[in-house]
Structures are given as structure tokens and as C-alpha cells.
C-alpha atoms as a PDB file:
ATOM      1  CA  UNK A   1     -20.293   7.601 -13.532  1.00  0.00           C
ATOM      2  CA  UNK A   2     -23.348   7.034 -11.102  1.00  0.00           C
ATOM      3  CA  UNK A   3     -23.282   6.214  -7.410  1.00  0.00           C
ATOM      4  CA  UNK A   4     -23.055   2.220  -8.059  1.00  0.00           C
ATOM      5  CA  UNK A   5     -19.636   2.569  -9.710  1.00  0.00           C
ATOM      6  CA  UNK A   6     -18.389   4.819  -6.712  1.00  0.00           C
ATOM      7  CA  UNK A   7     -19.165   2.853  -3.904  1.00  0.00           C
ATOM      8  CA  UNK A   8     -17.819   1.158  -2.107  1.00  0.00           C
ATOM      9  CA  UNK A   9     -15.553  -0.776  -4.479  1.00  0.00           C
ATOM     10  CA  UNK A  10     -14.134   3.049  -5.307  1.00  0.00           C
ATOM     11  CA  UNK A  11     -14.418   3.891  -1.413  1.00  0.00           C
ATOM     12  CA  UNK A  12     -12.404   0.648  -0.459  1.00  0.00           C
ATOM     13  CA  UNK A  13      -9.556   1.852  -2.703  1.00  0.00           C
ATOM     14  CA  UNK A  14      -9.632   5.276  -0.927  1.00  0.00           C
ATOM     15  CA  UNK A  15      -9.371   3.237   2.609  1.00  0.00           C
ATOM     16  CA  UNK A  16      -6.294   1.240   1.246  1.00  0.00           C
ATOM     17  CA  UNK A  17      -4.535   4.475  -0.285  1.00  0.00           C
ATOM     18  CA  UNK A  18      -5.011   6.141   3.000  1.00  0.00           C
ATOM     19  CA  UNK A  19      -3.871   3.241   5.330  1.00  0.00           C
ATOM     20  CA  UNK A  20      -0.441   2.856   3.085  1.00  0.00           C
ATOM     21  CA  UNK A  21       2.725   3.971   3.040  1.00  0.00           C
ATOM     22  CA  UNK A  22       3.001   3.998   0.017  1.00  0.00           C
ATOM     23  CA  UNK A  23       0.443   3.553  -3.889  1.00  0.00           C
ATOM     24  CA  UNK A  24       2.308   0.066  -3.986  1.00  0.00           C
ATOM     25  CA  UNK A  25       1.726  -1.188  -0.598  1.00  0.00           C
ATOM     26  CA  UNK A  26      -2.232  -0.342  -0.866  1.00  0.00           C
ATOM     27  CA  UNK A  27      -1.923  -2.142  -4.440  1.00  0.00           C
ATOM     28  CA  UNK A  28      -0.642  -5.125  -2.234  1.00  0.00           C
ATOM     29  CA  UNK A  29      -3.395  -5.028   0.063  1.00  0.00           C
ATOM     30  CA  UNK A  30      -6.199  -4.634  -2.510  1.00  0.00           C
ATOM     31  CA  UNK A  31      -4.494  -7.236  -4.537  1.00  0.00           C
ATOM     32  CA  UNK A  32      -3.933  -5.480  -7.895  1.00  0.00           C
ATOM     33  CA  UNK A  33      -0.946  -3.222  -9.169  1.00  0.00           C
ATOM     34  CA  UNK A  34      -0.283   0.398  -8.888  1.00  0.00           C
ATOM     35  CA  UNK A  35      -2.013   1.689 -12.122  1.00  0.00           C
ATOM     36  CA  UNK A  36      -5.338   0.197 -11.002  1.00  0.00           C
ATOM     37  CA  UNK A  37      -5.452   2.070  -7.653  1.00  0.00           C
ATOM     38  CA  UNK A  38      -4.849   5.398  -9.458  1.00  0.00           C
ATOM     39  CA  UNK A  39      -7.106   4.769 -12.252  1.00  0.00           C
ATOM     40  CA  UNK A  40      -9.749   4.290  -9.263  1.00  0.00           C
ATOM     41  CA  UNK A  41      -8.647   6.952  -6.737  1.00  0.00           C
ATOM     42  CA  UNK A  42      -9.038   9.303 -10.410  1.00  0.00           C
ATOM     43  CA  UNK A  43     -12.965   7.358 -10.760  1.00  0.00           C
ATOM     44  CA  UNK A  44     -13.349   8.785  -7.279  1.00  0.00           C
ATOM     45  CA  UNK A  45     -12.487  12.070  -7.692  1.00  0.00           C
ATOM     46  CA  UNK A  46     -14.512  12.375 -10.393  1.00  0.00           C
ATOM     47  CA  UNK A  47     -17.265  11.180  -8.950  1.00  0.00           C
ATOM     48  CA  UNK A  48     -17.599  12.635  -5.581  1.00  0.00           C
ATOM     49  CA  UNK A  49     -14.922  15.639  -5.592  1.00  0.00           C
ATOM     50  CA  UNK A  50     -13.782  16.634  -2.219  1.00  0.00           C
ATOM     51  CA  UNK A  51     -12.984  12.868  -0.415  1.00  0.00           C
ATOM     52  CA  UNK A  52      -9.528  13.225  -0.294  1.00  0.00           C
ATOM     53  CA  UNK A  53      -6.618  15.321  -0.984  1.00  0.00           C
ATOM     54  CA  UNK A  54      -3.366  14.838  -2.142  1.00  0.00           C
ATOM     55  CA  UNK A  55      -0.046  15.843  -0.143  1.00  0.00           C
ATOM     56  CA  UNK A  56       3.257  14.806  -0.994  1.00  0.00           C
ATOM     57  CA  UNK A  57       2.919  11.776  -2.402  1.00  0.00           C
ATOM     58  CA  UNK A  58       0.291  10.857   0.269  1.00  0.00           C
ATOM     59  CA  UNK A  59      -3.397  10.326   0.036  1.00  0.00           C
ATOM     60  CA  UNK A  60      -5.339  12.423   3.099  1.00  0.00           C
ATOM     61  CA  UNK A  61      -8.810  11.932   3.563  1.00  0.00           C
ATOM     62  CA  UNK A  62     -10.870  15.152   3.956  1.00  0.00           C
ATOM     63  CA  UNK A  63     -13.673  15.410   6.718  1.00  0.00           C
ATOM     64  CA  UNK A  64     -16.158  14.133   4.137  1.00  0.00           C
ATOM     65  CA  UNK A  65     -13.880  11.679   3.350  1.00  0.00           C
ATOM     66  CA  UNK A  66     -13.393  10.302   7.138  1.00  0.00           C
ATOM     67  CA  UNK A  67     -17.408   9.788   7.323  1.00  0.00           C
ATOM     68  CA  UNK A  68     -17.573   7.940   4.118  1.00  0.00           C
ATOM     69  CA  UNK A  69     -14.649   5.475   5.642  1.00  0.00           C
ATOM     70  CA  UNK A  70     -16.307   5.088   8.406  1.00  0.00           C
ATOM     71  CA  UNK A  71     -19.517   4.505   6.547  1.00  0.00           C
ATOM     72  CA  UNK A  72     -17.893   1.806   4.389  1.00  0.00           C
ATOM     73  CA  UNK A  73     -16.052  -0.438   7.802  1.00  0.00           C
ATOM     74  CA  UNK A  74     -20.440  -0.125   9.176  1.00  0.00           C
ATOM     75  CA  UNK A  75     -21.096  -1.913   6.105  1.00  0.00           C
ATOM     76  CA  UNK A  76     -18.118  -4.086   5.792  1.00  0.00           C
ATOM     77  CA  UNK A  77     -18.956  -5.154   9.558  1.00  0.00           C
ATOM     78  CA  UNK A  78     -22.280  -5.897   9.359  1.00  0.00           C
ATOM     79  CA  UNK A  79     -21.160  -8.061   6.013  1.00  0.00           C
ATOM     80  CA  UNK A  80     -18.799  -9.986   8.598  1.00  0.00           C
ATOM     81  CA  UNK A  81     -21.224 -10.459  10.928  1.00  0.00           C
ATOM     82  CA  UNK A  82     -24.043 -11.565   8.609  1.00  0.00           C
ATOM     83  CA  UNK A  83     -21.105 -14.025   7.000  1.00  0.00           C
ATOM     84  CA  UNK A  84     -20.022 -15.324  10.798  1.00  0.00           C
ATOM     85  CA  UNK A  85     -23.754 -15.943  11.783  1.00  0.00           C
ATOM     86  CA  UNK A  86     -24.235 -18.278   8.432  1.00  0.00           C
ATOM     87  CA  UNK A  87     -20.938 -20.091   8.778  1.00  0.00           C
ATOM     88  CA  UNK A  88     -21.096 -21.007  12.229  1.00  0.00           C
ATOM     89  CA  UNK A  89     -21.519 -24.529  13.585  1.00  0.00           C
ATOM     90  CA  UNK A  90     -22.666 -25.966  17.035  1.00  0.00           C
ATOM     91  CA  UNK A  91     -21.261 -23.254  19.528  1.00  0.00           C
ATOM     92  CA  UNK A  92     -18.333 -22.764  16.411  1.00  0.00           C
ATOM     93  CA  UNK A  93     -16.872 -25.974  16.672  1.00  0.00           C
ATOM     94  CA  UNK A  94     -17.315 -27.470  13.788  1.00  0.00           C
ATOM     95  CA  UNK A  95     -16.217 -25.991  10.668  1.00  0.00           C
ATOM     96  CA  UNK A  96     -13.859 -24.379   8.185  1.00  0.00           C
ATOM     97  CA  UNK A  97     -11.409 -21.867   9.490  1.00  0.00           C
ATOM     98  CA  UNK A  98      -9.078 -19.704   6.774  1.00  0.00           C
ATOM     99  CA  UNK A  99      -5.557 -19.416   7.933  1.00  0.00           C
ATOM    100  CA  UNK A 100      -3.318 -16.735   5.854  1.00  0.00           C
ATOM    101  CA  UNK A 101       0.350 -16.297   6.512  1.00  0.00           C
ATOM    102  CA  UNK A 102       3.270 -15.807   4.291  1.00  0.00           C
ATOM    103  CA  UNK A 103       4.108 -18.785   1.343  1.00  0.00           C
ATOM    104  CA  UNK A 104       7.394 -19.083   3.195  1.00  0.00           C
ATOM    105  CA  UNK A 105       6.224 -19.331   6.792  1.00  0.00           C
ATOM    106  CA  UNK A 106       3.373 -21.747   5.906  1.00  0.00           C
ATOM    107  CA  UNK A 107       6.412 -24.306   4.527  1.00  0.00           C
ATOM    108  CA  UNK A 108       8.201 -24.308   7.472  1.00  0.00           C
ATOM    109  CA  UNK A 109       6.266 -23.979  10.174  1.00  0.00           C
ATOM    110  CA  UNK A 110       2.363 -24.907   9.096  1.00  0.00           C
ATOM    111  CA  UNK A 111       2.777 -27.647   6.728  1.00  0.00           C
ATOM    112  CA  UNK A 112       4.973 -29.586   9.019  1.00  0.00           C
ATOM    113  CA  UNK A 113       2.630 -29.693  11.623  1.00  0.00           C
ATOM    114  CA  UNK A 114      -1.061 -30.445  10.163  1.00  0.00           C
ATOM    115  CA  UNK A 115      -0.786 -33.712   9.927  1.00  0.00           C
ATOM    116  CA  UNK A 116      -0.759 -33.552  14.035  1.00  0.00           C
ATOM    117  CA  UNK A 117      -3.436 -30.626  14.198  1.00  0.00           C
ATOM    118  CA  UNK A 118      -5.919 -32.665  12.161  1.00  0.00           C
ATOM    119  CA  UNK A 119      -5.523 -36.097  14.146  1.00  0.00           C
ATOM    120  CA  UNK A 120      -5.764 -33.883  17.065  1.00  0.00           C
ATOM    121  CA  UNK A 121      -9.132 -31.749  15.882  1.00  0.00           C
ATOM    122  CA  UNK A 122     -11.009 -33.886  13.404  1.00  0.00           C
ATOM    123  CA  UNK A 123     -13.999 -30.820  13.406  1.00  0.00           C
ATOM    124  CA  UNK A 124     -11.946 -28.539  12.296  1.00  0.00           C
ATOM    125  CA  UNK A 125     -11.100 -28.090   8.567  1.00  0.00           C
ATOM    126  CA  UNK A 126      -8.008 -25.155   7.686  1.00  0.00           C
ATOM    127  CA  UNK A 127      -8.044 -23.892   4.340  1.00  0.00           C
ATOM    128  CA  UNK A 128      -4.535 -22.270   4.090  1.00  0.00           C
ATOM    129  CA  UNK A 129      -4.185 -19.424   2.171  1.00  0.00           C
ATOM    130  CA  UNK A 130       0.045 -18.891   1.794  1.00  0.00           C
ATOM    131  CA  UNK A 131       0.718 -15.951   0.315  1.00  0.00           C
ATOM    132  CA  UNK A 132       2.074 -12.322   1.248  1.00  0.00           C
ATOM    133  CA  UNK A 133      -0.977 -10.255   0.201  1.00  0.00           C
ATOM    134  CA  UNK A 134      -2.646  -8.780   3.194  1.00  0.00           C
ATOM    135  CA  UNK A 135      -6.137  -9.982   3.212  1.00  0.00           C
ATOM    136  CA  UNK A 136      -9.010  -8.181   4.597  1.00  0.00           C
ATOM    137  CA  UNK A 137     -10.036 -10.000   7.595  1.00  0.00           C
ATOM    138  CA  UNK A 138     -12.939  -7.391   8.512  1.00  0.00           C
ATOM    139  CA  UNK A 139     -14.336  -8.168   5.116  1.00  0.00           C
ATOM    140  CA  UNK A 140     -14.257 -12.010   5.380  1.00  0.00           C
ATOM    141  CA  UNK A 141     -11.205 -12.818   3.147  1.00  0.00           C
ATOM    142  CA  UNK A 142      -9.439 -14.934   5.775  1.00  0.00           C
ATOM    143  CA  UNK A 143     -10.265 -15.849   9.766  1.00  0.00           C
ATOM    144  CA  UNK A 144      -6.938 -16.214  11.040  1.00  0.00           C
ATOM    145  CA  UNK A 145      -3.885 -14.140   9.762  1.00  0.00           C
ATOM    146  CA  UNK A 146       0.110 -13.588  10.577  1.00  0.00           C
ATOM    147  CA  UNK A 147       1.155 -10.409  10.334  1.00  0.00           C
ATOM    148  CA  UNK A 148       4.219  -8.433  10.942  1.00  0.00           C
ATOM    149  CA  UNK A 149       2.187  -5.476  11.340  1.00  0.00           C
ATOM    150  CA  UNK A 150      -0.437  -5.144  13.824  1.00  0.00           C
ATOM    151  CA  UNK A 151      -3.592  -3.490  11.771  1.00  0.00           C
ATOM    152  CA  UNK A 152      -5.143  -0.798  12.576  1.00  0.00           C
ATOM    153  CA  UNK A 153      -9.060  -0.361  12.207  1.00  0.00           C
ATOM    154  CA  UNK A 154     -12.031  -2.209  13.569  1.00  0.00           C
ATOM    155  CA  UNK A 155     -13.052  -5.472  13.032  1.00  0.00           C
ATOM    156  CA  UNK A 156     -10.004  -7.378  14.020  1.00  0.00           C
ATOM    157  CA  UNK A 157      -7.863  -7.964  17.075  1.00  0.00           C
ATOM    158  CA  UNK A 158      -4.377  -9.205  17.010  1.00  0.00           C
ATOM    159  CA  UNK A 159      -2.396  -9.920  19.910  1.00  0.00           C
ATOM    160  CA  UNK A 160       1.502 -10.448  19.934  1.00  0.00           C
ATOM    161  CA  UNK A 161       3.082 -13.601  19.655  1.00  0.00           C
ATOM    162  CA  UNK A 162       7.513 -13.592  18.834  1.00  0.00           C
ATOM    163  CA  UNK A 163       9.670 -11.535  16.992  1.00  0.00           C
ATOM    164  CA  UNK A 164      10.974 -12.085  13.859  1.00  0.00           C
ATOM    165  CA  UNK A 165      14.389 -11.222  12.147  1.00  0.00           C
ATOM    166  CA  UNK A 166      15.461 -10.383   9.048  1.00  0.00           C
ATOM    167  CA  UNK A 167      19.219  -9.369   7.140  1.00  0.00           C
ATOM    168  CA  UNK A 168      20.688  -9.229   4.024  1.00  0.00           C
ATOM    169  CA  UNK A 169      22.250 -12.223   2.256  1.00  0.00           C
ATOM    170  CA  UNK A 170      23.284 -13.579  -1.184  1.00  0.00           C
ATOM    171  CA  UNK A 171      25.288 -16.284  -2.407  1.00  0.00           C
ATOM    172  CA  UNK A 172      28.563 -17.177  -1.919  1.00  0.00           C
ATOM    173  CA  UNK A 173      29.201 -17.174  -5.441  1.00  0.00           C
ATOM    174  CA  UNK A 174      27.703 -14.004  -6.202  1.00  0.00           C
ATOM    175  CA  UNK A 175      30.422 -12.097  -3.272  1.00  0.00           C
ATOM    176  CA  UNK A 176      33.407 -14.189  -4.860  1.00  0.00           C
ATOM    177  CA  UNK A 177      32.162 -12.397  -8.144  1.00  0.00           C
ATOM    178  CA  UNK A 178      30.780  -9.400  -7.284  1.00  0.00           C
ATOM    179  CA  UNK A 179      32.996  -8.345  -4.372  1.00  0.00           C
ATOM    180  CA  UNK A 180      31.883  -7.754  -0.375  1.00  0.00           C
ATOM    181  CA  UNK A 181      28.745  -5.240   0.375  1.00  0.00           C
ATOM    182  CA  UNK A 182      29.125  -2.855   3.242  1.00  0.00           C
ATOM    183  CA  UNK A 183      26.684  -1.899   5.506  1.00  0.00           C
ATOM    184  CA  UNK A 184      24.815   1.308   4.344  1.00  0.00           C
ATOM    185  CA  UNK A 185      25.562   0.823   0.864  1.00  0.00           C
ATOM    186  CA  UNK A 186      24.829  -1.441  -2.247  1.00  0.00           C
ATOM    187  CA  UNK A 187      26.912   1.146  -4.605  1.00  0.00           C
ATOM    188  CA  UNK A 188      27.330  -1.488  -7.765  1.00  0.00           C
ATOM    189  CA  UNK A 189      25.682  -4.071  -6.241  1.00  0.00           C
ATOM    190  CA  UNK A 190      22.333  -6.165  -7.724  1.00  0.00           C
ATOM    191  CA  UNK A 191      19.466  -6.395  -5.403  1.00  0.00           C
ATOM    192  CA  UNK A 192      16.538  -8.502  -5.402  1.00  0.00           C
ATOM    193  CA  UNK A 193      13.686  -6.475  -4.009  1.00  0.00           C
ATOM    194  CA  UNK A 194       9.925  -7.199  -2.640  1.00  0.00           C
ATOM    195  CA  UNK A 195       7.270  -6.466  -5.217  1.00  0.00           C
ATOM    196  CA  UNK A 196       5.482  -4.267  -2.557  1.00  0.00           C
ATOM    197  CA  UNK A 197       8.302  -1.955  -1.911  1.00  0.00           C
ATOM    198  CA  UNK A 198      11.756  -2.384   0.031  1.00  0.00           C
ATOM    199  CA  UNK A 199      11.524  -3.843   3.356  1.00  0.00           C
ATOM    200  CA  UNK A 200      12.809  -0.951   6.407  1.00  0.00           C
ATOM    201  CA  UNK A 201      12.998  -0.020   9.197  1.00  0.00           C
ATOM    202  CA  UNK A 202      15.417  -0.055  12.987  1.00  0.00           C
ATOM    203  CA  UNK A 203      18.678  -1.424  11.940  1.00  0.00           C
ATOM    204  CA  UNK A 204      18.082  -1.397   7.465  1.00  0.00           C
ATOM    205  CA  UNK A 205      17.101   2.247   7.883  1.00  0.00           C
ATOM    206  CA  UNK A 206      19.728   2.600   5.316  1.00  0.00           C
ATOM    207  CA  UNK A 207      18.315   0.159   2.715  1.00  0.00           C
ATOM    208  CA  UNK A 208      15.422   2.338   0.706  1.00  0.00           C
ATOM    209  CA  UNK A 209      18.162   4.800  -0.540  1.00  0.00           C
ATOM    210  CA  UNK A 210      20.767   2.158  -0.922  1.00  0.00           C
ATOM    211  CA  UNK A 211      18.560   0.499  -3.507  1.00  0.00           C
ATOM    212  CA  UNK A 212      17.626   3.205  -5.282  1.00  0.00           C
ATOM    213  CA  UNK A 213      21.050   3.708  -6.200  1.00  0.00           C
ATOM    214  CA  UNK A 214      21.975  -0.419  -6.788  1.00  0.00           C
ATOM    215  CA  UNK A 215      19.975  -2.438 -10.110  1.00  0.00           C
ATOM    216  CA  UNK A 216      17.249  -3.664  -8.770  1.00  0.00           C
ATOM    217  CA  UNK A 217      17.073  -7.227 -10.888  1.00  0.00           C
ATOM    218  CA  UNK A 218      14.340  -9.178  -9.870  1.00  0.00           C
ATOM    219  CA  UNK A 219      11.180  -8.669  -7.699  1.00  0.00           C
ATOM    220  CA  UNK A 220       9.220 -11.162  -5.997  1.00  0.00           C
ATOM    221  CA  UNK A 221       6.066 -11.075  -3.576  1.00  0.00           C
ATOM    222  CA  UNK A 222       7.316 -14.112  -0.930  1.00  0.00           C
ATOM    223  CA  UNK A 223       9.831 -14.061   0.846  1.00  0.00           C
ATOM    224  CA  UNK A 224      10.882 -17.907  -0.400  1.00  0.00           C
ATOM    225  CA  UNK A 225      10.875 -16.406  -4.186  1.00  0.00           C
ATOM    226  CA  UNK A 226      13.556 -14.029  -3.252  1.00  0.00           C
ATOM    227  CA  UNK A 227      15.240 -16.659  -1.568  1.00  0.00           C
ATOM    228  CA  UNK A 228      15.404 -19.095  -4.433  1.00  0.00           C
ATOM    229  CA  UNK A 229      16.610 -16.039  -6.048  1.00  0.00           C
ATOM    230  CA  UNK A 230      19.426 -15.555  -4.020  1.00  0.00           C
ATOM    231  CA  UNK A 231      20.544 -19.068  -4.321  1.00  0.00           C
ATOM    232  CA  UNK A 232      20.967 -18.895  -7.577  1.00  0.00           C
ATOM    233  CA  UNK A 233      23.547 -15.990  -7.493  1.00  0.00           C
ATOM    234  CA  UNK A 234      21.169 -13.326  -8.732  1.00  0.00           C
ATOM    235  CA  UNK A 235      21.971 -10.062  -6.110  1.00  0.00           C
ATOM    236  CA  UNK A 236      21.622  -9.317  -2.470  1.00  0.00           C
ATOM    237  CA  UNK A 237      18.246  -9.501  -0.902  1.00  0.00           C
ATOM    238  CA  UNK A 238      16.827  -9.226   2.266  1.00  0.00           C
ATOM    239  CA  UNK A 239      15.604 -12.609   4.004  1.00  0.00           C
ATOM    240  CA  UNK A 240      14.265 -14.076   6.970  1.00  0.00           C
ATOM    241  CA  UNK A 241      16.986 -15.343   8.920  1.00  0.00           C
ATOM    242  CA  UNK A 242      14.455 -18.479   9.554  1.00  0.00           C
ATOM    243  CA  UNK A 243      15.469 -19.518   5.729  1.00  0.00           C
ATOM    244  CA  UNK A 244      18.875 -18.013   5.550  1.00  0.00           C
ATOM    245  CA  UNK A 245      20.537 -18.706   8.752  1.00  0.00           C
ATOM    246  CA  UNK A 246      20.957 -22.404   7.787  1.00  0.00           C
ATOM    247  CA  UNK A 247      21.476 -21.976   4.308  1.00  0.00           C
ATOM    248  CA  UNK A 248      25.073 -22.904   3.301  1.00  0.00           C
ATOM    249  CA  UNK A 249      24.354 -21.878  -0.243  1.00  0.00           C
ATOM    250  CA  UNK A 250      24.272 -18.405   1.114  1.00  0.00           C
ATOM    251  CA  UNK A 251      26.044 -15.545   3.011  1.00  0.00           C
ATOM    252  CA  UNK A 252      25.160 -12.958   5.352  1.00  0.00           C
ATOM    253  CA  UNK A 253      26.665  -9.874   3.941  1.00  0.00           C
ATOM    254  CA  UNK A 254      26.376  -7.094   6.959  1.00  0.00           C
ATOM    255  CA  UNK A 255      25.910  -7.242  10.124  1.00  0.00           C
ATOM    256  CA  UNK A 256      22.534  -4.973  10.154  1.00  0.00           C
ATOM    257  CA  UNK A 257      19.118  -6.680  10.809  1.00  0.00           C
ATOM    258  CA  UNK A 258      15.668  -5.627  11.144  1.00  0.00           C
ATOM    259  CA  UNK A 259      13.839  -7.458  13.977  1.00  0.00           C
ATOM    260  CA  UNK A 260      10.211  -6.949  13.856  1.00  0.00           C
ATOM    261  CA  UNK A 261       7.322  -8.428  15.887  1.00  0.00           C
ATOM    262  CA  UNK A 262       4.920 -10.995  14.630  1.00  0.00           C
ATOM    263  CA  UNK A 263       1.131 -10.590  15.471  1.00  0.00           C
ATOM    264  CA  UNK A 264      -1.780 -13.116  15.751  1.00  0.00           C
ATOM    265  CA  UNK A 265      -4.905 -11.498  14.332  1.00  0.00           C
ATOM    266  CA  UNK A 266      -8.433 -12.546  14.233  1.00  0.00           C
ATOM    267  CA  UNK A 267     -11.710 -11.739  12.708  1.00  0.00           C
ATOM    268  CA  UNK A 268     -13.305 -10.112  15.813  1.00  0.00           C
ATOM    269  CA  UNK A 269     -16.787 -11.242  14.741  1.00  0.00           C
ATOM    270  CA  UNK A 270     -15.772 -14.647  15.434  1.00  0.00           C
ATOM    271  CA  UNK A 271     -13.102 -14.944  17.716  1.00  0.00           C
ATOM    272  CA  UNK A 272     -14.848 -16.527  20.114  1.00  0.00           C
ATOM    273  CA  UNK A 273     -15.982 -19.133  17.891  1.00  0.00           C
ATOM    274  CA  UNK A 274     -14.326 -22.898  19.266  1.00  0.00           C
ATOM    275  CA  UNK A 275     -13.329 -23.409  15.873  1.00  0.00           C
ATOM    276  CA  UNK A 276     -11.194 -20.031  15.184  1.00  0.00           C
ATOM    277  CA  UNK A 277      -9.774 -19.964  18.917  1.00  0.00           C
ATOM    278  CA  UNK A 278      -8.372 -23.635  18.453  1.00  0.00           C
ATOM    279  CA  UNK A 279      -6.548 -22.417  15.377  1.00  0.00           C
ATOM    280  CA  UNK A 280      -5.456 -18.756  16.856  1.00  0.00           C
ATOM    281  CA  UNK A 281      -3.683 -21.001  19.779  1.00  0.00           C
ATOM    282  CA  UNK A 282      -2.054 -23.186  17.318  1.00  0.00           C
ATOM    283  CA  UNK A 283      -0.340 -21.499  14.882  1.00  0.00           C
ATOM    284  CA  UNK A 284       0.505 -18.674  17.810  1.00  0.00           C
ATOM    285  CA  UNK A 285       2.211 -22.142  19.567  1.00  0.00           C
ATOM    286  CA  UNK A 286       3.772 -22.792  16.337  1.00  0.00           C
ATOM    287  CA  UNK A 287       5.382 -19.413  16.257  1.00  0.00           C
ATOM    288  CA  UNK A 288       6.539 -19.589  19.881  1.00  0.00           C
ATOM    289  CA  UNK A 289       7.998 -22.745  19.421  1.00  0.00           C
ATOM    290  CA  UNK A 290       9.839 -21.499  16.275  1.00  0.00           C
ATOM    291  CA  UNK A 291      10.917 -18.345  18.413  1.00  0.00           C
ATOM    292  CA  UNK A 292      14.442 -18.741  18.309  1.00  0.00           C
ATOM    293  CA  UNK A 293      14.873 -19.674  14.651  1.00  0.00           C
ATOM    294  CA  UNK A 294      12.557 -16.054  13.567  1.00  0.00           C
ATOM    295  CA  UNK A 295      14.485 -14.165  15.352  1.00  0.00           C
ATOM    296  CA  UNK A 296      17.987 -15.841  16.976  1.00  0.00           C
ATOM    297  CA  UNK A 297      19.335 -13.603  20.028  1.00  0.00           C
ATOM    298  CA  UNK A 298      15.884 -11.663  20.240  1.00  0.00           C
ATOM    299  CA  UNK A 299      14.087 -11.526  23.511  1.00  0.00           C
END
């Protein structure tokens, strides 16, 4: 394999591995499944030996390994900044803007209100990209992004903007069949799980090793998928109180919630742009106004 197949595509891989938890969250992030990342991360090691090492379970980059990251976020940067200076309009008011949040969150609280945005900015065009994969701002692959998780790296800034809640719930049905759940187990229970791994964390610290031990029947990547799922009597999942709260099909089972915060972030390379500020302000209104339906009784 020469140098062409290695890098960066191969190098990019490395980054995600190393950021992640977890083989199937940086298989989230890059967009493809688990096998593919190993089958690259093997390329790698091939290739250029010595770039990382492997410790329980984890990828760790080695020293070489740190300078070829850093290498590859020069590179992706100056491809940011090359992309920001072609795309921008009079002082970056006029123009496209890519806004990426969850499928869920962009059909309650997005949709609803472009019809208003667009009367209100007529410059500004949003292409909304709803979906749960985290998309590489630094590279380009969206300008504006929600995020439960604040990233870490350069090229992007994020700034806080409400929490956001979420609990376990199925359907009424499914408890009048199944029986009641009880917090800190799912012992012969069905559970519908996130295709990126099991959501946890402060209050569902419990929840990785409950699964493993309940039949995981269905896995979806959006949070409205598992919802639907729910609905229809399939298991217990974890939602965002936003969609389940309300939902008289469904039940909260326990008590226990994970409240996480919700984050803003923005392509630094063109944050100041009009255009991208406008939209950062709006949909970070959007989620202050929806405040107390993310995350009811937070602060």
C-alpha cells in the first residue's frame, strides 16, 4: 500500500478511533459501520507501523501518531478556510448556511419555525441536514451543528445553550404484557437500543450493563425511530422527554433520567460570517425557547 492510500483518509480514521469511546461511536462519526474502521485502522498499521497502540479495547495514539493528527487538523483547516473564502458573500450575508441537528429535534423545533426565519432573512438559504451522525464541521460537512457533546479539537467553537433530558419509556401495552421495569434492571425485559451504542451517563449509569443482560430487539440511529418503536409495543427505550413526555401512547417506566447539556457549535472559520451568526442565534433561540420541554424541572 503506498503513501496515497494511507493518508489522510487512513489518518482520519485513526483521529475518529482515538476521539471515541468506543469502535462504534467513531463508526458513527465517520459515517460507516464498525468493520470498516478496523479494516482501515489494520490498512494503517500496515502501512506506517508505530501510529497507535492498542490498550484495552482503546485506540492510543503514539508520539508519532500525535504529530501525524496534528498534521492532518493543519490540512483539514486550511481546507476550511480555502472552502469559507470561496463560499462567502458580501461581508457573509448572503448565502447558504448548513444546519445539522438530530432528525427528531429538526421536527419539532426547526421545521416549525422556517417558514418565519425565511420571511424574516430572505439572504439566507438553510440546507438542513437532520440526522444523528456527527458531522465534521472542521472539514466543511456542516456550518452550524447541535450537539449534546461539546467537541473537542480545533476548528470549531460551541457555546452552551439548555439542557436536555432524557428517561426510559415504552408503551402502555407493552408493561400490561410484559410486566413493570425497575430501576437498575431490564432482567427479561426487550430494549430498543441506539445504533451507536447505549446512551449513559449521571442518573442511567445503570443502563449499559442492564442491556447487556435484556434482548436488545431493534436498533435505530434517531431518536424519533426508537420512538415510533416504542409506540408500537416493541421494548423499553430511552427517549427524549421532549417526544415522550406528551405521549399518551407511552409510559415512563423509572424514575431515573439523564439530563445532559445541549451545545451550539460553529465552524470557527466562519463564525463571524452575517450569514452563519444569524443562524447560530436562531436555532440557539429555538432551543431556549423549547427549554422547558428538553429538559422539564432542569435549571
Amino acid at each position: 500500500m503506498g503513501c496515497v492510500d494511507a493518508t489522510p483518509a487512513l489518518v482520519r480514521t485513526l483521529a475518529a478511533a482515538c476521539a471515541a469511546a468506543s469502535m462504534a461511536r467513531a463508526a458513527e462519526a465517520l459515517g460507516v459501520d464498525k468493520a470498516t474502521v478496523s479494516r482501515r485502522l489494520a490498512a494503517l498499521e500496515r502501512a506506517r507501523p508505530g501510529l497507535f497502540e492498542r490498550r484495552g479495547g482503546r485506540i492510543t495514539p503514539t508520539a508519532a501518531g500525535v504529530r501525524a493528527l496534528e498534521a492532518l487538523a493543519t490540512i483539514d483547516l486550511g481546507e476550511a478556510r480555502l472552502r469559507a473564502e470561496l463560499a462567502a458573500g458580501p461581508q457573509g450575508s448572503r448565502g447558504v448556511v448548513r444546519l445539522t441537528v438530530p432528525a427528531f429535534l429538526a421536527a419539532e423545533l426547526v421545521l416549525p419555525a422556517l417558514p418565519a426565519f425565511a420571511a424574516a432573512h430572505p439572504e439566507i438559504d438553510i440546507t438542513l441536514l437532520a440526522t444523528s451522525r456527527l458531522l465534521d464541521l472542521a472539514r466543511g460537512e456542516a456550518d452550524v451543528a447541535v450537539r449534546n457533546v461539546a467537541p473537542a479539537g480545533p476548528g470549531v467553537v460551541a457555546r452552551r445553550a439548555c439542557a436536555f433530558a432524557v428517561g426510559l419509556y415504552a408503551a402502555r401495552s407493552y408493561v400490561a404484557k410484559r410486566g413493570a421495569v425497575t430501576s437498575g434492571s431490564l432482567d427479561g425485559h426487550d430494549f430498543l437500543d441506539f445504533e451507536f451504542g447505549t446512551i449513559s451517563g449521571p442518573g442511567l449509569a445503570w443502563l449499559p450493563a442492564a442491556v447487556q443482560r435484556a434482548r436488545v430487539v431493534f436498533r435505530g440511529d434517531d431518536a424519533a425511530l426508537l420512538h415510533t418503536a416504542a409506540r408500537a409495543g416493541l421494548g423499553v427505550a430511552v427517549l427524549p422527554r421532549l417526544l415522550a413526555d406528551h405521549d399518551r401512547e407511552l409510559v415512563r417506566v423509572v424514575p431515573d433520567e439523564l439530563v445532559t447539556t445541549v451545545h451550539v457549535v460553529v465552524r470557527e472559520e466562519i463564525r463571524r460570517m452575517a450569514r452563519v451568526r444569524t443562524v447560530a442565534a436562531w436555532i440557539a433561540q429555538r432551543l431556549h425557547e423549547a427549554r422547558a420541554r428538553l429538559a422539564p424541572g432542569a435549571a
